[in-house]
Protein backbone atom coordinates (compact mmCIF):
# COMPACT_ATOMS: atom_id res chain seq x y z
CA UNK A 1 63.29 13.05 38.20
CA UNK A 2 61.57 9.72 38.58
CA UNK A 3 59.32 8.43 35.98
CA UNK A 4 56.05 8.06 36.80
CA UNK A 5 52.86 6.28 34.93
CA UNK A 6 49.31 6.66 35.53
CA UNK A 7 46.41 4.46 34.76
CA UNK A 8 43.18 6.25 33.71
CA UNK A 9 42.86 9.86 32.32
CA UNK A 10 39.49 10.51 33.80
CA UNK A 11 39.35 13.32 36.33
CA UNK A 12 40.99 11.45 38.91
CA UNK A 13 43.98 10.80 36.42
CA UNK A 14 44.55 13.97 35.19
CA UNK A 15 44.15 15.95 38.70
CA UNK A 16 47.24 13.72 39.38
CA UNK A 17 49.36 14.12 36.84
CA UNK A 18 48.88 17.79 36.81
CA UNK A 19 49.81 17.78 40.92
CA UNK A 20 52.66 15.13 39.84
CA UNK A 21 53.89 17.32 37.04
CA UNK A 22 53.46 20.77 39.06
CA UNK A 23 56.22 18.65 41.41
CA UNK A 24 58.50 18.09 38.81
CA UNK A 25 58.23 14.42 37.93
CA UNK A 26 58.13 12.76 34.44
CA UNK A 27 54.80 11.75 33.61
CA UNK A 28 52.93 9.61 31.34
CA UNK A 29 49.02 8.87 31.52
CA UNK A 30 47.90 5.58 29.98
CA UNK A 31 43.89 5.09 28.89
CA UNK A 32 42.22 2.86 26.46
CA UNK A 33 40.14 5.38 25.56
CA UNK A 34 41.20 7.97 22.83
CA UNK A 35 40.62 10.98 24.97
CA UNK A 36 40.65 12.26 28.08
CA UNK A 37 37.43 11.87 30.22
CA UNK A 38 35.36 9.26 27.95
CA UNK A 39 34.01 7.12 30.60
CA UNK A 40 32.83 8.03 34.35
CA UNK A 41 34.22 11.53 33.93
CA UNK A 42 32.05 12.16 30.92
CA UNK A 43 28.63 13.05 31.84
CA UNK A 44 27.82 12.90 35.85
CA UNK A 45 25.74 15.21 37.71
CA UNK A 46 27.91 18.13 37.27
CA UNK A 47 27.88 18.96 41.50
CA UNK A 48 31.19 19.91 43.09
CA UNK A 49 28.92 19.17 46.41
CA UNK A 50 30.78 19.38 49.80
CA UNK A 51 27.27 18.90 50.73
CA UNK A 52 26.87 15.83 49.24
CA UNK A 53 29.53 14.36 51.47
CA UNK A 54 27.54 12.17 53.30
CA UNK A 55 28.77 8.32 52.80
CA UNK A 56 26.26 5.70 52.63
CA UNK A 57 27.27 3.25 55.37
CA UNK A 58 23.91 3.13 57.21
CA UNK A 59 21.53 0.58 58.44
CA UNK A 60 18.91 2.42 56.73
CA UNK A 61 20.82 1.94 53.29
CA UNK A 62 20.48 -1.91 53.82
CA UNK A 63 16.85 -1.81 54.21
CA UNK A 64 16.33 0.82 51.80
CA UNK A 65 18.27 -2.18 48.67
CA UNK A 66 16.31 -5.13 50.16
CA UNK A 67 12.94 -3.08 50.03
CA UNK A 68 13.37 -1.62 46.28
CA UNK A 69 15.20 -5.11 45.10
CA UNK A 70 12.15 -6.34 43.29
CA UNK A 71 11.51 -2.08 41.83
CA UNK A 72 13.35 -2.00 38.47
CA UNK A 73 13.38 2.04 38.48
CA UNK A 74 14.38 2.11 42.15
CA UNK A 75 16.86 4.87 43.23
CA UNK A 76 19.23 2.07 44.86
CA UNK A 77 18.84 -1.53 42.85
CA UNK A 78 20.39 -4.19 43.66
CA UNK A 79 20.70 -7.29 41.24
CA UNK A 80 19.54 -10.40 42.26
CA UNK A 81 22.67 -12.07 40.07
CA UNK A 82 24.90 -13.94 42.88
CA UNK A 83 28.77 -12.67 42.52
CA UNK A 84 31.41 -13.23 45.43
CA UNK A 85 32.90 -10.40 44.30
CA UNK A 86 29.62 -7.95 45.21
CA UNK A 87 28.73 -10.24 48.30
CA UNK A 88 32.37 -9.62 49.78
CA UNK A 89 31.75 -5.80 49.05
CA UNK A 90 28.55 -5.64 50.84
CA UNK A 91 29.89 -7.27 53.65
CA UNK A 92 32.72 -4.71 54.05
CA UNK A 93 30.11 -1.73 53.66
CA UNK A 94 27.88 -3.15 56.82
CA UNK A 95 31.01 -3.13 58.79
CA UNK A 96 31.69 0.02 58.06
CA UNK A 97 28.39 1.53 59.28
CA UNK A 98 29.97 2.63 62.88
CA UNK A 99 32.57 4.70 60.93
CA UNK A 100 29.17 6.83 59.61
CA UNK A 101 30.27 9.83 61.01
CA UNK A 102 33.66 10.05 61.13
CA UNK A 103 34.01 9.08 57.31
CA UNK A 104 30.79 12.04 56.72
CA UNK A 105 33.03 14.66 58.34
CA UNK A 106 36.30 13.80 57.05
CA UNK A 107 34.97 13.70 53.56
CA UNK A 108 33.59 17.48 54.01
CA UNK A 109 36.61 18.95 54.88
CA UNK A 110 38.61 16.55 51.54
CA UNK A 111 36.06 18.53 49.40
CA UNK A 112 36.12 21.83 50.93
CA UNK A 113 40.19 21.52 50.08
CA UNK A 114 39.45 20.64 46.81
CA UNK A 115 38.03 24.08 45.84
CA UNK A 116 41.31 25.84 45.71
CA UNK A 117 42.77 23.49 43.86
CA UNK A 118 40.67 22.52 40.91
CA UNK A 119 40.28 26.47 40.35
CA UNK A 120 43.52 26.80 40.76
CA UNK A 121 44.18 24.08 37.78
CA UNK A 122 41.45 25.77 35.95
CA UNK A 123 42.79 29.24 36.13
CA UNK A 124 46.58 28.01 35.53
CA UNK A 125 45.07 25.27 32.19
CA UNK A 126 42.69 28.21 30.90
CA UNK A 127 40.05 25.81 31.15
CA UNK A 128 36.27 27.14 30.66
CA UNK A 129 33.97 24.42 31.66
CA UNK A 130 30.70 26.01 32.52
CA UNK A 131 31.71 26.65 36.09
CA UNK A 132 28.37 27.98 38.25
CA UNK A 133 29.46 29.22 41.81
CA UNK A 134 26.07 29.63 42.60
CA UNK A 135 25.18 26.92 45.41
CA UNK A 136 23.61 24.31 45.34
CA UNK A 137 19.90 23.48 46.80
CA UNK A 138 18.95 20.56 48.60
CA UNK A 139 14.86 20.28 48.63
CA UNK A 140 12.80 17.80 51.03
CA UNK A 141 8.81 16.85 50.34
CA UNK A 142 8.35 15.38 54.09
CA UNK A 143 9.08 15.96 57.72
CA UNK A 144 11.63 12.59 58.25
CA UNK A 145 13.44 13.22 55.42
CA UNK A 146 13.79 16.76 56.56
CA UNK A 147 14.53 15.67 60.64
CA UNK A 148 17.34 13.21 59.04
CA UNK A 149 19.02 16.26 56.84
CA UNK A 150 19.22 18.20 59.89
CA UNK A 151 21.76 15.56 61.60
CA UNK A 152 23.68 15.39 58.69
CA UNK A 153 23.49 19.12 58.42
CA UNK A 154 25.40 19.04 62.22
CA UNK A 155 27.84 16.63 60.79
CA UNK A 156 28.81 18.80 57.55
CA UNK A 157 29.65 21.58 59.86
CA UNK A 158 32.11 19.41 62.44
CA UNK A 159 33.85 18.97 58.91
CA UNK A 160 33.72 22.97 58.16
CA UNK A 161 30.65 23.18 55.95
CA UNK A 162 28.09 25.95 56.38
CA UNK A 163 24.40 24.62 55.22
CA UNK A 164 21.40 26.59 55.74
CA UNK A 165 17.81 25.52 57.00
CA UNK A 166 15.14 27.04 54.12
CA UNK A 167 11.63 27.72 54.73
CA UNK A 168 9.26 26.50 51.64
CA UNK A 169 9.43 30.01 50.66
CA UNK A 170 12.98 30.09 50.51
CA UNK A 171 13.10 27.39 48.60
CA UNK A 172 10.93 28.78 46.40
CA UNK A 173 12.82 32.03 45.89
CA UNK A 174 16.11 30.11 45.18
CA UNK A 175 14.22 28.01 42.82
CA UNK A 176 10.99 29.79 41.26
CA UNK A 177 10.97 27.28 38.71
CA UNK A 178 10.47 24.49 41.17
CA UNK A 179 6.89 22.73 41.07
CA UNK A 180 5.86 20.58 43.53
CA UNK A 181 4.86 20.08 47.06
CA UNK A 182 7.75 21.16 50.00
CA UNK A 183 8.25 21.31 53.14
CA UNK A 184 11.94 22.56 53.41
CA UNK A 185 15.80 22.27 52.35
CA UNK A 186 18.92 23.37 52.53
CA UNK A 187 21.33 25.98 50.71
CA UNK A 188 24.86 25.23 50.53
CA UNK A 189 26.07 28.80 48.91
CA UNK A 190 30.25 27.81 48.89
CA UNK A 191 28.92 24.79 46.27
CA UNK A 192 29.54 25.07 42.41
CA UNK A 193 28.64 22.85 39.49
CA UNK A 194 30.50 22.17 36.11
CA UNK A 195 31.15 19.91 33.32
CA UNK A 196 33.64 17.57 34.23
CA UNK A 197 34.57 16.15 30.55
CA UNK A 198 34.91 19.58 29.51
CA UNK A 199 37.43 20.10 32.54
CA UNK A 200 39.02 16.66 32.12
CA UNK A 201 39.66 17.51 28.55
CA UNK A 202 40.71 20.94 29.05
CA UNK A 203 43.61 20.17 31.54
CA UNK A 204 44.97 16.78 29.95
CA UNK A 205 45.48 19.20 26.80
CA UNK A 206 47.07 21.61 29.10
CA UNK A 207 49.34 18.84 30.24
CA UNK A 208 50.53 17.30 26.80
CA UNK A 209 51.24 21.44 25.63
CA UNK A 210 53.51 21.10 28.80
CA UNK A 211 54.97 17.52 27.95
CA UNK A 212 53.54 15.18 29.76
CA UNK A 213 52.98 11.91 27.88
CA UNK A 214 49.61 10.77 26.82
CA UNK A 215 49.41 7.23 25.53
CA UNK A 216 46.00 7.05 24.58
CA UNK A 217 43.66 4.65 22.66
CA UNK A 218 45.64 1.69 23.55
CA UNK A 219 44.24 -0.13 26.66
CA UNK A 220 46.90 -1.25 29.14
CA UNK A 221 47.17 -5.16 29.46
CA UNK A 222 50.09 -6.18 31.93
CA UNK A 223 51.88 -4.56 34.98
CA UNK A 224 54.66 -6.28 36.70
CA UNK A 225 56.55 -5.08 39.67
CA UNK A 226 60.27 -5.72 39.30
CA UNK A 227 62.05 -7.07 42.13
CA UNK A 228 64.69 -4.06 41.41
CA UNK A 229 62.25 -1.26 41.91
CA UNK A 230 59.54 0.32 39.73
CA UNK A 231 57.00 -1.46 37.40
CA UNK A 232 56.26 -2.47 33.89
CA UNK A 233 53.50 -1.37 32.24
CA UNK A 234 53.07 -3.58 28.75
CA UNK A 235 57.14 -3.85 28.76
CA UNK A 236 57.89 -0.07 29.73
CA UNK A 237 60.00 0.36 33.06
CA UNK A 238 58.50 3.17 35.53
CA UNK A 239 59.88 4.47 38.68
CA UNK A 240 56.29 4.38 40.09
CA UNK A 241 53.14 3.58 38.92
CA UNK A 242 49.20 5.42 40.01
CA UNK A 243 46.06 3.33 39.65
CA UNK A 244 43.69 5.74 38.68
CA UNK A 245 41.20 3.53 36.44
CA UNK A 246 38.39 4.06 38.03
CA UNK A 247 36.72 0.21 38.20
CA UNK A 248 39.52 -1.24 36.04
CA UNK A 249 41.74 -0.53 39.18
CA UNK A 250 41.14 -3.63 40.95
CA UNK A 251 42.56 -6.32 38.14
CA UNK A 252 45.15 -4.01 37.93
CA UNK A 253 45.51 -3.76 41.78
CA UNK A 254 45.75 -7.61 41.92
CA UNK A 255 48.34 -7.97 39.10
CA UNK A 256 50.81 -6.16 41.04
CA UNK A 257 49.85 -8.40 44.07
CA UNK A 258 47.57 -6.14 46.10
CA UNK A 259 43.65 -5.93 47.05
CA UNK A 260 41.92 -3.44 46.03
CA UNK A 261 37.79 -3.94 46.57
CA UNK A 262 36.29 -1.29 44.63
CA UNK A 263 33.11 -1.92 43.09
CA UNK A 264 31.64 -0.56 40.21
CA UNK A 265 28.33 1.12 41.13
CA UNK A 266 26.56 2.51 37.86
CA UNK A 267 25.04 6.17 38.09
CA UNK A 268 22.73 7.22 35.01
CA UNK A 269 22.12 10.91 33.83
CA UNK A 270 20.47 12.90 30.84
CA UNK A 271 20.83 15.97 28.97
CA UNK A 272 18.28 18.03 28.55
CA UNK A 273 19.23 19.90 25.44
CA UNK A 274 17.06 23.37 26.04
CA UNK A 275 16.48 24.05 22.35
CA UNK A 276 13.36 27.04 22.75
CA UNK A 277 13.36 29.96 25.31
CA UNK A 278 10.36 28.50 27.01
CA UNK A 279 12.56 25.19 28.14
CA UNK A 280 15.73 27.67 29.17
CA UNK A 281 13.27 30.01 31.25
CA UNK A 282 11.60 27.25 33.01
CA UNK A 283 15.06 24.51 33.88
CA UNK A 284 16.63 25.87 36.96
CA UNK A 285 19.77 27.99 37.08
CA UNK A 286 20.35 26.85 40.51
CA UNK A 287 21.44 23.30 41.30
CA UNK A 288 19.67 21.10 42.90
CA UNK A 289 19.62 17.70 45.07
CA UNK A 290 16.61 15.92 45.26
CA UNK A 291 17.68 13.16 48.80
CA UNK A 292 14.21 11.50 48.41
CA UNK A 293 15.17 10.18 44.88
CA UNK A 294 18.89 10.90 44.85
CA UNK A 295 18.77 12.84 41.74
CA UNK A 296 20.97 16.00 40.88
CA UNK A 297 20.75 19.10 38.01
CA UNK A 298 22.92 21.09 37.20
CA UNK A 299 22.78 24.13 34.45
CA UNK A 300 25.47 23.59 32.25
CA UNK A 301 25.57 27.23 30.75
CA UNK A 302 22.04 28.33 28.86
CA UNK A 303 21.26 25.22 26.54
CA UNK A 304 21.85 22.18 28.85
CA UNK A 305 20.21 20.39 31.91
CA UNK A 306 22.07 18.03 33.26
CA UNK A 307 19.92 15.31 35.38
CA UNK A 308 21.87 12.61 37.15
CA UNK A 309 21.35 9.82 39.71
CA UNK A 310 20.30 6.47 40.94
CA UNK A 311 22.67 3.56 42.34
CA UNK A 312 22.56 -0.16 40.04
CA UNK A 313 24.65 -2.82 41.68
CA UNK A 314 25.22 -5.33 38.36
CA UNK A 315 28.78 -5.98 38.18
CA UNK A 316 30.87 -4.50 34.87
CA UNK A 317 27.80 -3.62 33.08
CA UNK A 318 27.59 -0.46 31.09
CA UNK A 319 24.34 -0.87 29.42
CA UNK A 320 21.69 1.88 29.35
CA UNK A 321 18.66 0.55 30.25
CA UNK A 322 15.62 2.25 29.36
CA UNK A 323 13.90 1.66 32.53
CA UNK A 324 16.39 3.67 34.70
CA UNK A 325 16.91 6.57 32.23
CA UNK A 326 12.83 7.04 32.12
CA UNK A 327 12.30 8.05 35.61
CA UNK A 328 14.69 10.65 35.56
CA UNK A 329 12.79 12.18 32.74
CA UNK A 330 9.80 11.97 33.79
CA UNK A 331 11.38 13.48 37.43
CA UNK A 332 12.24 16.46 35.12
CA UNK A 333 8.61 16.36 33.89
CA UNK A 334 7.01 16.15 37.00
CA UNK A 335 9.09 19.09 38.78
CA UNK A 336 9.67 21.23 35.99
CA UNK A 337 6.98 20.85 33.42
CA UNK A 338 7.96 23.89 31.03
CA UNK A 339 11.01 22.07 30.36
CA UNK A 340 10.28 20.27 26.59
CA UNK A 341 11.94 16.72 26.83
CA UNK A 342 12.03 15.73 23.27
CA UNK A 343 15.62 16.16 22.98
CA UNK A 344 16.85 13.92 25.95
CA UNK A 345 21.04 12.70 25.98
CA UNK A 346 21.11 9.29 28.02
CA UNK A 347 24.06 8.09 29.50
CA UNK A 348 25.59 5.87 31.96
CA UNK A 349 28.71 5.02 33.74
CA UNK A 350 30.12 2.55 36.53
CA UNK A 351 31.30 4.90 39.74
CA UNK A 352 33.95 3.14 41.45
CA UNK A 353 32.88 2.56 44.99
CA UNK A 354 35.14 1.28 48.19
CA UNK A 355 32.87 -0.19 50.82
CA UNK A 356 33.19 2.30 52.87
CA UNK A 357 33.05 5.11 50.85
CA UNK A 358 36.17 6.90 51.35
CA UNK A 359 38.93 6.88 48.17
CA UNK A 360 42.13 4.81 48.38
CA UNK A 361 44.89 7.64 48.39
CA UNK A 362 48.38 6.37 49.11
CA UNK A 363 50.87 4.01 48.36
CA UNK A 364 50.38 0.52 48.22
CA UNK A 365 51.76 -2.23 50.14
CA UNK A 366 54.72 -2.62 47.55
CA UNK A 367 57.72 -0.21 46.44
CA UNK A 368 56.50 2.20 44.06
CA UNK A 369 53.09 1.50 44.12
CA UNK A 370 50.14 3.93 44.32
CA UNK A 371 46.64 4.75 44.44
CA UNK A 372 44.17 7.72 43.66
CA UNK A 373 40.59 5.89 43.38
CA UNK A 374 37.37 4.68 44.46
CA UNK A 375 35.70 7.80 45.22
CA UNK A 376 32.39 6.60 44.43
CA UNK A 377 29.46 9.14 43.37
CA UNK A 378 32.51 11.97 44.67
CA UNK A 379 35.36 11.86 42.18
CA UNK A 380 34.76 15.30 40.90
CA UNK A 381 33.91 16.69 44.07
CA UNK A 382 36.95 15.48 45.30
CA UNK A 383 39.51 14.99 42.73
CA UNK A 384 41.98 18.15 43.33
CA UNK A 385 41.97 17.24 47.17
CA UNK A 386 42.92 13.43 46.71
CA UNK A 387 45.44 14.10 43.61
CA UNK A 388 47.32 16.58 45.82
CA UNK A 389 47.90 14.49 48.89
CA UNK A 390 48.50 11.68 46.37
CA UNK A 391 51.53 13.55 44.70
CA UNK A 392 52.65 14.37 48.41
CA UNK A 393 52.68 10.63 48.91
CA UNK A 394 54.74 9.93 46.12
CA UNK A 395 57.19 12.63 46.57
CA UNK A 396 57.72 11.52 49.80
CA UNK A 397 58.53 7.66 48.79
CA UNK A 398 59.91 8.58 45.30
CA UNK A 399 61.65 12.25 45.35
CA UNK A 400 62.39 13.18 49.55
CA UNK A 401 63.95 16.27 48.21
CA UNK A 402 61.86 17.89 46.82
CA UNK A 403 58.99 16.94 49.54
CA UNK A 404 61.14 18.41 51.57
CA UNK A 405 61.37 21.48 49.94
CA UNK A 406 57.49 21.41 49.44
């Protein structure tokens, strides 16, 4: 069978090997990292959120960055550092605006296909990560926030997804613990939540027991195509090769002589760490989404709250800054006030974002040459969807036999 590598073994990475391997091929992941899952995939919001598939391509975005631009704890900031690289992404995303809907609906029906297949890989890796198939709550404190959830509501179910209209009430019996003034939301019950490292980690040890190849701690510095077929990575000849390295994709994308304008986006989150009964009866069980402030929670079994959100624009920068971690605790203060935040986790990672929000899946331009990235604030939503039609792709190109067959 043909040899395959693949770049990255966060979620994305390791969904496709395990689709890749299912198939038959050889594989070997490649990540700088010494484990599985230690970047993006490590601590998001937790959400697998079909109803979180809205992409962000609208006019109201635009305004939205150049209002909060001078806010440092804004939900979307934008720096004010020039960089061709984030002007010529920017550009792309406002021309993407008319595809609004079509890219909303087509990316609810990629994550209602992912279901299936990331419990599938859980059930076949015998991988326990904290999975909640309990729903997920969307919650709205005004009447225009609530008006514009109701067209995107329409659009999640031209892609297949059922989302229900709440009364306060209701959101108040899905969420007792909630404080706070409401005037609605939605209930999404076919949504789960989960920790992603601990999935990420589970199934790329899954893999190796099976013999794929992890080459790990050892970041990868050179790929060259070869005018024979296949490519090089750092002097090792592949049959194929998968970008799946999250931001690192692009350099690696233009090595091999393609474009590939992702940008990273950097998402924040905390860990609540629920160390007395009083904190673990008053966090939520239920998930949440927050649109107002783009935040997220999810339980992650009895002793953690997860907290994630907010969009920085700044290039390759990984720092955690103190003034974007802060409002999301004191968001956890202000809505649920029984929860004690002296033990607070901060972390903070660069979501790789195309401009107009939908992954690159495929094969590249050249022979041999694939990718399964840029899914944005998504990639665990949609990671089982993308790395199956990805392996499909490359059986097709690299193995016609068995695609055949499949």
């Amino acid at each position: 069978m043909p040899s395959i590598a693949i770049i990255g073994a966060g979620v994305t990475g390791v969904t496709t090997a395990y689709e890749l391997h299912r198939l038959g091929f050889d594989v070997t992941v490649h990540d700088r990292q010494r484990y599985a899952a230690m970047e993006t995939s490590f601590a998001n919001g937790g959400q697998l959120s079909a109803s979180n598939a809205e992409v962000w391509n609208q006019a109201s975005t635009v305004l939205k960055g150049l209002k909060w631009m001078w806010r440092r704890d804004a939900p979307l900031l934008v720096s004010l550092k020039p960089s061709w690289h984030k002007a010529s992404w920017m550009a792309e995303f406002v021309r993407a605006i008319p595809q609004y809907r079509e890219n909303t609906i087509r990316t609810t029906r990629m994550a209602i296909a992912a279901r299936d297949g990331l419990r599938e890989m859980a059930q076949t890796a015998g991988v326990e990560f904290d999975l909640l198939p309990a729903g997920i709550l969307h919650f709205y404190g005004n009447e225009h926030d609530m008006d514009h959830a109701r067209e995107v509501t329409r659009l999640l179910a031209e892609g297949g997804l059922e989302r229900r209209e709440l009364t306060p009430d209701e959101v108040r019996a899905r969420c007792p613990e909630l404080n706070g003034d409401l005037v609605g939301g939605f209930w999404t019950e076919s949504d789960m939540t989960g920790d992603i490292h601990k999935f990420t980690k589970g199934v790329a040890g899954w893999l190796k027991s099976r013999g794929v190849r992890f080459e790990m701690g050892r970041g990868v510095e050179k790929l060259v195509r070869k005018d024979s077929g296949g490519v090089d990575v750092d002097g090792t000849h592949y049959d194929a090769v998968v970008l799946c390295a999250g931001v690192a994709s692009r350099g690696f994308a233009a090595q091999l002589g393609e474009r590939l304008n992702v940008y990273p986006v950097k998402g924040y989150s905390i860990t609540v760490n629920l160390r007395d009964e009083g904190s673990r009866a008053a966090a939520p069980t239920v998930s949440l989404l927050d649109d107002a402030a783009k935040i997220v929670t999810s339980r992650l079994g009895p002793d953690r709250f997860r907290i994630a959100g907010t969009a920085e624009f700044n290039g390759e920068n990984r720092d955690i800054r103190d003034d974007r971690i802060r409002p999301l605790v004191k968001w956890c203060e202000r809505y649920f006030p029984g929860v004690d935040t002296d033990s607070v986790v901060p972390w903070a990672g660069l979501r790789p974002m195309m401009p107009n929000m939908m992954p690159r899946v495929g094969a590249g331009a050249g022979q041999g040459v694939f990718f399964n990235t840029g899914h944005g604030h998504l990639g665990w939503t949609l990671s089982a969807a993308t790395a199956r039609i990805l392996a499909s792709e490359v059986s097709a190109q690299m193995a016609p036999e068995i695609h055949r067959a499949a």
